[in-house]
N, C-alpha and C. Protein backbone atom coordinates (compact mmCIF):
# COMPACT_ATOMS: atom_id res chain seq x y z
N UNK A 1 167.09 141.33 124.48
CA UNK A 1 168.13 141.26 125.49
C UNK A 1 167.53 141.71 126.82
N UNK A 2 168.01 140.89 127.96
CA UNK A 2 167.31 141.39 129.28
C UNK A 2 168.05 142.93 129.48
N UNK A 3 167.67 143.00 130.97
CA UNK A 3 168.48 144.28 131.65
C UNK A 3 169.21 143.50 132.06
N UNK A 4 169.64 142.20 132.53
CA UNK A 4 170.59 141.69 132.94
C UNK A 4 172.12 141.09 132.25
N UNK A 5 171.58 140.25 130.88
CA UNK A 5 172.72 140.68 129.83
C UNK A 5 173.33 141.88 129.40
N UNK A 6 172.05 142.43 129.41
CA UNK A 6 173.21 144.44 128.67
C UNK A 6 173.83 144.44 129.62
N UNK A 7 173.40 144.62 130.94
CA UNK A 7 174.64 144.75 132.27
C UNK A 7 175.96 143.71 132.28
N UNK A 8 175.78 143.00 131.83
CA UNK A 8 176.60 141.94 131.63
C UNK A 8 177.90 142.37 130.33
N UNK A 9 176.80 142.72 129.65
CA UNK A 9 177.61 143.47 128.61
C UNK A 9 178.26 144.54 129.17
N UNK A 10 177.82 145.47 129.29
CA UNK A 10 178.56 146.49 129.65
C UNK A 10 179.58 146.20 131.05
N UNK A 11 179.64 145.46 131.43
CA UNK A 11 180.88 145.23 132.13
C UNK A 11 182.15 144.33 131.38
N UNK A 12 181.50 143.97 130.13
CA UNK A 12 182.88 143.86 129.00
C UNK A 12 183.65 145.43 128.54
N UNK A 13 182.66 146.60 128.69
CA UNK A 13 183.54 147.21 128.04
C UNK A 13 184.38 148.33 128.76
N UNK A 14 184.40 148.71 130.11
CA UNK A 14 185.41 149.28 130.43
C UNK A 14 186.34 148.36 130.87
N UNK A 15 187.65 149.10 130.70
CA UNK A 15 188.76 147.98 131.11
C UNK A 15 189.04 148.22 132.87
N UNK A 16 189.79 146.79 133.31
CA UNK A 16 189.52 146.39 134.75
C UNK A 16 189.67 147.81 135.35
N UNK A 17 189.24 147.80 136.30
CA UNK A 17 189.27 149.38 137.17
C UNK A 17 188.47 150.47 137.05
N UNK A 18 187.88 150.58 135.37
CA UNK A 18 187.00 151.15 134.96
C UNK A 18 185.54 151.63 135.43
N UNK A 19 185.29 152.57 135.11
CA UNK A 19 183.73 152.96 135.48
C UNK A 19 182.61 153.14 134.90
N UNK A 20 181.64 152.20 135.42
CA UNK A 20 180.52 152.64 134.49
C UNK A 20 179.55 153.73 135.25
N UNK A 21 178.85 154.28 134.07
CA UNK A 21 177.91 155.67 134.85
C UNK A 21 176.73 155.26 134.11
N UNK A 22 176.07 155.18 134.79
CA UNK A 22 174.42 155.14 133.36
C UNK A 22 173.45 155.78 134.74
N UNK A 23 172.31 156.82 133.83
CA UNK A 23 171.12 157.03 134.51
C UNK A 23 170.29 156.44 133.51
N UNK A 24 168.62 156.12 134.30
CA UNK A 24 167.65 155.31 133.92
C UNK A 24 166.63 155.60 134.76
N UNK A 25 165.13 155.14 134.48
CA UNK A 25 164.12 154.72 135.26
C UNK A 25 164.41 153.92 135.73
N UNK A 26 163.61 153.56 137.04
CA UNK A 26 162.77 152.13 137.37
C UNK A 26 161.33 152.23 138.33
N UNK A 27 161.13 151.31 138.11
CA UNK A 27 159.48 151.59 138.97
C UNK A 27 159.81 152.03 140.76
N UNK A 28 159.10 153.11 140.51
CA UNK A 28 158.83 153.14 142.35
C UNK A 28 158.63 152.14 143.03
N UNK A 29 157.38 151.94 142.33
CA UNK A 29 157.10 150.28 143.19
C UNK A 29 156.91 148.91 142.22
N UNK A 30 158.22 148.09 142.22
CA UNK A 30 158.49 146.96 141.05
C UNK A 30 157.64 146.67 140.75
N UNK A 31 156.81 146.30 141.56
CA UNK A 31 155.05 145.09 140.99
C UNK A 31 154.57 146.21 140.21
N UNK A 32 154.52 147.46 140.30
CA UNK A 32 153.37 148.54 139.24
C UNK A 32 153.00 147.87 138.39
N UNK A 33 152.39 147.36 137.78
CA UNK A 33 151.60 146.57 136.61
C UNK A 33 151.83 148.04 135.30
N UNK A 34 151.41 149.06 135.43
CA UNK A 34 151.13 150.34 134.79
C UNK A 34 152.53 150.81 134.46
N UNK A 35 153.57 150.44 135.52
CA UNK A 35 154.83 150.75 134.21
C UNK A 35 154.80 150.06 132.98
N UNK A 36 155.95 150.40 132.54
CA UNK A 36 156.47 149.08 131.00
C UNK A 36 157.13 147.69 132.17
N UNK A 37 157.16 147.05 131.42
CA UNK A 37 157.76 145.69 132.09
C UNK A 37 159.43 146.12 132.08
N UNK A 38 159.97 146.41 130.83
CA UNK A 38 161.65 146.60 131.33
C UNK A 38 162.09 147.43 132.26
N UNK A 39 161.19 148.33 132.37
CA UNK A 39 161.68 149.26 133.82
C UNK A 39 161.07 148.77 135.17
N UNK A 40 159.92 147.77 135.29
CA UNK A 40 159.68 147.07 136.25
C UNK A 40 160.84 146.35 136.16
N UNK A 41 161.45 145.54 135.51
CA UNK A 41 162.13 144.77 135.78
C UNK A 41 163.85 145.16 136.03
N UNK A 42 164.29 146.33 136.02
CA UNK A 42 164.87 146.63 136.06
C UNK A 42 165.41 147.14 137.96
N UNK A 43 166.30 146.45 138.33
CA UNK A 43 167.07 146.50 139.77
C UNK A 43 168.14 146.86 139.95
N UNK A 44 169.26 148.15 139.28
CA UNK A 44 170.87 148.37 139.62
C UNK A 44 171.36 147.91 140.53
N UNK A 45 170.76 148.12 141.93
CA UNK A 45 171.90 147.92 142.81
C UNK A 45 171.30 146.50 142.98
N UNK A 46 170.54 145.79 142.78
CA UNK A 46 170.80 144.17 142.78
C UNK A 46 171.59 143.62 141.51
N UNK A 47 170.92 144.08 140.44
CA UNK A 47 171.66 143.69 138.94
C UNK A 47 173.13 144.07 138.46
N UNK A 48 173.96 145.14 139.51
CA UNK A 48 175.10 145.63 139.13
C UNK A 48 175.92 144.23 139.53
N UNK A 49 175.64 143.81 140.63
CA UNK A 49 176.78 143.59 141.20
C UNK A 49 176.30 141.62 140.60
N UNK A 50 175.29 141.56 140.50
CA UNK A 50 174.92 140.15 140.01
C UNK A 50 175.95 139.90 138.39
N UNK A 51 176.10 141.18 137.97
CA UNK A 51 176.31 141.33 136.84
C UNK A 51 177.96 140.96 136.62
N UNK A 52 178.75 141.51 137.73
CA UNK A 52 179.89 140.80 138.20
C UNK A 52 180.82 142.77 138.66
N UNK A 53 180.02 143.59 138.62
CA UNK A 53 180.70 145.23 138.90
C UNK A 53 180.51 144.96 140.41
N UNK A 54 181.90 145.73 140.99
CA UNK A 54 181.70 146.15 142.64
C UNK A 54 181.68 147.31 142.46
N UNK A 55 181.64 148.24 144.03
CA UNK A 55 182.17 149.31 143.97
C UNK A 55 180.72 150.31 143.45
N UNK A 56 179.32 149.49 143.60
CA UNK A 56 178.21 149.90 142.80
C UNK A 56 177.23 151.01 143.47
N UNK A 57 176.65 151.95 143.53
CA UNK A 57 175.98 152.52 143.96
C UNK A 57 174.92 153.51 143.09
N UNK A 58 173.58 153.56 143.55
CA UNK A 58 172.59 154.10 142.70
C UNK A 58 171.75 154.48 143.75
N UNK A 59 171.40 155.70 142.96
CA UNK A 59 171.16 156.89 143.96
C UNK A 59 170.14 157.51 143.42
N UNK A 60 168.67 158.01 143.69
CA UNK A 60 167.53 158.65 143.25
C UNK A 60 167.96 160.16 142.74
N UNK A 61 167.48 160.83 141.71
CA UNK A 61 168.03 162.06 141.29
C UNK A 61 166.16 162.90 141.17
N UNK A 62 165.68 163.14 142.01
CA UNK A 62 164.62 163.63 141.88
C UNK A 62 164.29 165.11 140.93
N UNK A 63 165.72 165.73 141.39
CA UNK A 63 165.53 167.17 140.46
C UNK A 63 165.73 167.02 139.21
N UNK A 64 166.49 165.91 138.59
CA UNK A 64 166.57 165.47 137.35
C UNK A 64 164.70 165.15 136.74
N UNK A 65 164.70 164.75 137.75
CA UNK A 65 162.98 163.49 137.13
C UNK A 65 162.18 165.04 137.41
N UNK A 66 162.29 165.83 138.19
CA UNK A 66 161.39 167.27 137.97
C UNK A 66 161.60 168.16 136.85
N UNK A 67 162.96 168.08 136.36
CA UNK A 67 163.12 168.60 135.40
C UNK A 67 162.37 168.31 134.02
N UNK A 68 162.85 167.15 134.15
CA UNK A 68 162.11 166.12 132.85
C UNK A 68 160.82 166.33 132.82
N UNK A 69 160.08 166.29 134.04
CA UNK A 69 158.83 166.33 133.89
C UNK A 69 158.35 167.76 133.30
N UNK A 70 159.00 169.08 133.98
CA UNK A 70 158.55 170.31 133.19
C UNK A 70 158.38 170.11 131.59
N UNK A 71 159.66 169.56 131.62
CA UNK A 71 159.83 169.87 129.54
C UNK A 71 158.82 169.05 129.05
N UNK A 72 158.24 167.65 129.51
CA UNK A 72 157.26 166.96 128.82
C UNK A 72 155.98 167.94 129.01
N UNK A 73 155.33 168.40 130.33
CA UNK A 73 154.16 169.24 130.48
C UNK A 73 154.39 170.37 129.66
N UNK A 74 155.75 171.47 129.34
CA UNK A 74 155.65 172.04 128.41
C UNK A 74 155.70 171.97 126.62
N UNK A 75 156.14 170.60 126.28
CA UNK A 75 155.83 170.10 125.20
C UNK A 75 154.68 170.42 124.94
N UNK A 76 153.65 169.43 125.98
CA UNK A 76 152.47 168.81 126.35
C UNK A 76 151.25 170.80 125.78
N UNK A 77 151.86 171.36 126.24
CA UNK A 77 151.43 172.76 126.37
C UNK A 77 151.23 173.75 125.23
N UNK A 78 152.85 173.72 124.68
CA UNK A 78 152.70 174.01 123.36
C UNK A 78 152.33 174.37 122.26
N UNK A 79 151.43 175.18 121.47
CA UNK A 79 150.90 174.79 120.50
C UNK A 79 151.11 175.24 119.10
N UNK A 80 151.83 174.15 117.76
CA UNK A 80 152.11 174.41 117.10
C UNK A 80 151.91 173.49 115.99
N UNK A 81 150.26 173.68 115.66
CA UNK A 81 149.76 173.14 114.46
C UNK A 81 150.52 173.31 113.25
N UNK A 82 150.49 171.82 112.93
CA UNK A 82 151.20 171.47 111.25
C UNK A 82 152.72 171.28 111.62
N UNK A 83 152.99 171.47 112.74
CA UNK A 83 154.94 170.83 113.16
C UNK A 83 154.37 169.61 113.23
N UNK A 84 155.24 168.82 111.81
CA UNK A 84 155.46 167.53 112.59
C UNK A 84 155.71 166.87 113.98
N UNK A 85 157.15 167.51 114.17
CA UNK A 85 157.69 167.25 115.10
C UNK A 85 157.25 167.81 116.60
N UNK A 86 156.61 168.97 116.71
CA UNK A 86 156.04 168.95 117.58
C UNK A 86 154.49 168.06 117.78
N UNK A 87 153.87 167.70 117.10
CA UNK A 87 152.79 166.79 117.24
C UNK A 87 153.66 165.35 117.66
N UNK A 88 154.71 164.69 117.20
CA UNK A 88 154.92 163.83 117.35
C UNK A 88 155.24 164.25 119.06
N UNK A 89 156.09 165.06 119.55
CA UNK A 89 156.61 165.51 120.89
C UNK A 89 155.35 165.35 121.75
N UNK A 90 154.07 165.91 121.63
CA UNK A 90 153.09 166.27 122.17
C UNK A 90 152.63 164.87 122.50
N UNK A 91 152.54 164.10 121.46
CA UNK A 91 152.21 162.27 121.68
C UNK A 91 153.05 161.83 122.52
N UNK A 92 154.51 161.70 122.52
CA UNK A 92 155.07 160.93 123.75
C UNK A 92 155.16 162.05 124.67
N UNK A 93 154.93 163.11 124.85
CA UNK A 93 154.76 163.96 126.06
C UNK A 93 153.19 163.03 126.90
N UNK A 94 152.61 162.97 126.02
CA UNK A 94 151.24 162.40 126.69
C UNK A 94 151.52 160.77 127.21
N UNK A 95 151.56 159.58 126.44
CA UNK A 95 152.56 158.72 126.43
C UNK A 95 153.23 158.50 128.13
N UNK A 96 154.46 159.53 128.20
CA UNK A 96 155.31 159.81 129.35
C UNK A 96 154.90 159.98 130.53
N UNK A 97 153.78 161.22 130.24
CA UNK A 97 153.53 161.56 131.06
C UNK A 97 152.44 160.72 132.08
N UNK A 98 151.56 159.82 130.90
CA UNK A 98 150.84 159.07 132.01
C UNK A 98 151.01 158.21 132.66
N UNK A 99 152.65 157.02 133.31
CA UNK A 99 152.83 156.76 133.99
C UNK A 99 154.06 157.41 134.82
N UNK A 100 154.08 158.88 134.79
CA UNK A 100 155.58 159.81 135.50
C UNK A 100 155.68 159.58 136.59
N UNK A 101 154.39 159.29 137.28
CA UNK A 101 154.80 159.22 138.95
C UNK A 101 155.11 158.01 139.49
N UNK A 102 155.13 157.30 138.65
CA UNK A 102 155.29 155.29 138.83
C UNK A 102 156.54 155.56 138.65
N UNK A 103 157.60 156.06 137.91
CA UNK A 103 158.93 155.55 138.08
C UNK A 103 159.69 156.38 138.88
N UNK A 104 161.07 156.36 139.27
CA UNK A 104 161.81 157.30 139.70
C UNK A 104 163.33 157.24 138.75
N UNK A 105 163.76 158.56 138.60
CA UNK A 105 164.97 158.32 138.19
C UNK A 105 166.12 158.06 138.89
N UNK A 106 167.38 157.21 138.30
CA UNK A 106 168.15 157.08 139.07
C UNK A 106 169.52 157.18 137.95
N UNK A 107 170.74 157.26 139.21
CA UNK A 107 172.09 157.75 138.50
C UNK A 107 173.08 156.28 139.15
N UNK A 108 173.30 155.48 138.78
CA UNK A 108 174.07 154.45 139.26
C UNK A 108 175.99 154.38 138.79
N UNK A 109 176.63 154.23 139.73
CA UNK A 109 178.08 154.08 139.32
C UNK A 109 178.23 152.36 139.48
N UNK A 110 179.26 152.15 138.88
CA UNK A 110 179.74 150.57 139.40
C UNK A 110 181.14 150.51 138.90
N UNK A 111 182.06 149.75 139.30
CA UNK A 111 183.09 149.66 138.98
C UNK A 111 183.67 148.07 138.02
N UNK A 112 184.64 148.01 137.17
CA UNK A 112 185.07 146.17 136.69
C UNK A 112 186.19 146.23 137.34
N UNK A 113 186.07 145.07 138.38
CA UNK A 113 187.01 144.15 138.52
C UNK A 113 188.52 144.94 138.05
N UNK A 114 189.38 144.52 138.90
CA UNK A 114 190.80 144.53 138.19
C UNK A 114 190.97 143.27 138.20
């Protein structure tokens, strides 16, 4: 499914007047080759309103994306041989962390139609 159908979708499911809230990545800079492709390809405030939502706005949350970033470097930090689960953490901490500065986070509203 694109980012453009789910958006599509999700403007089936609040009823008219309704609000949607979603935060997400997207690339700082779209072309990045070094993101993933769905978050390159990913545009809210072009795709909200293509999608058929007014009322749309998306907004950078930087202290969010600083936050995030501590907890992955302290994953990353960690050390607790023979946890599964922390070895698995430590892998997508690494993973995450090597394209963090390519994306930015964002907090988007949009509204459906009455």
């Amino acid at each position: 499914m694109t980012s453009a159908e789910a958006l599509r979708e999700c403007l089936r499911v609040p009823r008219p007047g309704g609000r949607l809230v979603v935060t997400c990545w997207q690339a700082a800079e779209p072309g990045d080759e070094r993101v993933w492709r769905r978050i390159r390809e990913l545009d809210l405030a072009r795709q909200l309103p293509e999608a058929g939502f007014t009322d749309t706005e998306v907004v950078d949350r930087p202290q969010w994306r600083e936050r995030e970033k501590r907890m992955w470097e302290e994953a990353l930090a960690t050390d607790a041989p023979g946890d599964p689960a922390m070895v698995s953490m430590r892998e997508e901490a690494r993973s995450v962390l090597a394209t963090f500065d390519q994306k930015r986070r964002v907090l988007a509203t949009a509204t459906r139609p009455r």
